[in-house]
Protein backbone atom coordinates (compact mmCIF):
# COMPACT_ATOMS: atom_id res chain seq x y z
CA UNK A 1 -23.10 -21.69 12.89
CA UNK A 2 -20.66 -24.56 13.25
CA UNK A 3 -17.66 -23.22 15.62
CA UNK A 4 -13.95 -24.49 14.54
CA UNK A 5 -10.43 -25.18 15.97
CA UNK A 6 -8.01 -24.60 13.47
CA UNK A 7 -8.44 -22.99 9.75
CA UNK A 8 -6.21 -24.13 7.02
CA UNK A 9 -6.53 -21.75 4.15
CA UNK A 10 -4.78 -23.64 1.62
CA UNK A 11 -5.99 -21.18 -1.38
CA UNK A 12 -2.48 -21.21 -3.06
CA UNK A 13 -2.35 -24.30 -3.13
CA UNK A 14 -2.34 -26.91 -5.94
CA UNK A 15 -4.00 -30.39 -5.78
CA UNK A 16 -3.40 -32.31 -4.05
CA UNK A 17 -1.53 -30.60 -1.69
CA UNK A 18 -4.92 -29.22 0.34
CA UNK A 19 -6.15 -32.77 1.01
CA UNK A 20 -2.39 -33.87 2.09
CA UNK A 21 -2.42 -30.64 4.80
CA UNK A 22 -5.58 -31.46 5.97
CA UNK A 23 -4.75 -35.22 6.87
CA UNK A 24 -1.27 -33.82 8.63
CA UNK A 25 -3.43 -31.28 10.74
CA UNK A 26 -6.06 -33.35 11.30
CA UNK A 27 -3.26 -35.72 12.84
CA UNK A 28 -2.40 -33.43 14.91
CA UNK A 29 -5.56 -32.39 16.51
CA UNK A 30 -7.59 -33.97 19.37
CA UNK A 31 -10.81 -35.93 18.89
CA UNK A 32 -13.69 -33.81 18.10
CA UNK A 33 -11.93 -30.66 17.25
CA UNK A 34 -13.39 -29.08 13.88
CA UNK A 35 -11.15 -27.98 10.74
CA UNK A 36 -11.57 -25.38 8.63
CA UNK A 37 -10.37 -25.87 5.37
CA UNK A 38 -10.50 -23.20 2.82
CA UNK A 39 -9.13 -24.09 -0.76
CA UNK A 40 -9.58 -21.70 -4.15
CA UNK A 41 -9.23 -24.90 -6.25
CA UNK A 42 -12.57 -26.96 -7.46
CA UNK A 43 -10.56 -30.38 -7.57
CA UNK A 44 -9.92 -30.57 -4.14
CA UNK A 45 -13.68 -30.66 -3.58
CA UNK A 46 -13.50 -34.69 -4.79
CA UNK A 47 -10.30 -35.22 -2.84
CA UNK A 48 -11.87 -34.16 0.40
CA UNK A 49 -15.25 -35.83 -0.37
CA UNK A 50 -13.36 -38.84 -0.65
CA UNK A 51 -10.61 -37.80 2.48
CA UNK A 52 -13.32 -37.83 4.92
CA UNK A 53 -15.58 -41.22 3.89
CA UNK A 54 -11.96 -42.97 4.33
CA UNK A 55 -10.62 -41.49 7.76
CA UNK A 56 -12.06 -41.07 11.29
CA UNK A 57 -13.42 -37.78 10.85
CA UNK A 58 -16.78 -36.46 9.49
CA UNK A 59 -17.32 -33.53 6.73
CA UNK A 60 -19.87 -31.55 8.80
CA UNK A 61 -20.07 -28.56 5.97
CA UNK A 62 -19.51 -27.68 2.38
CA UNK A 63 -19.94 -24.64 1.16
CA UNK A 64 -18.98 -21.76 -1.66
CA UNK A 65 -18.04 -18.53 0.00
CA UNK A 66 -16.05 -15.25 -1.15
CA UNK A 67 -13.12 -16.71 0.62
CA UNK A 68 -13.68 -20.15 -1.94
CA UNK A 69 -14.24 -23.55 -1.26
CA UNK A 70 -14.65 -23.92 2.85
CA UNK A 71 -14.87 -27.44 4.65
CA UNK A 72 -15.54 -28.06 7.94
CA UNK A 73 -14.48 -31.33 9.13
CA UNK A 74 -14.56 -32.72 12.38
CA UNK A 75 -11.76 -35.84 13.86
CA UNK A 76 -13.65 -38.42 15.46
């Protein structure tokens, strides 16, 4: 069980408005803090992939839950 810093349910939320939250957060936060990202829609799953192989942060988790799509992503 992977333990984060700050959740960002962006469920409501059209693309690509998750992936632009989670850069601003992830801004925000210190090195090595972990990011929850929860988002209801499947085309953020791409943007994310993609978010996290181009920035200084690693995608430590992808899963499907009953709260939707959940990423945990930590900033290096």
């Amino acid at each position: 069980m992977i333990i984060y810093d700050v959740v960002l349910d962006a469920t409501q939320e059209d693309c690509p408005l998750p992936t632009i939250l989670t850069k601003n957060i992830l801004d925000t936060m210190l090195v090595g803090q972990i990011l929850k990202l929860i988002t209801s829609k499947e085309g953020t799953i791409r943007n994310i992939r993609t978010f996290a192989a181009n920035n200084p942060c690693e995608l430590l988790r992808e899963l499907t839950t009953e709260e939707g799509f959940v990423f945990l992503i930590k900033k290096l």
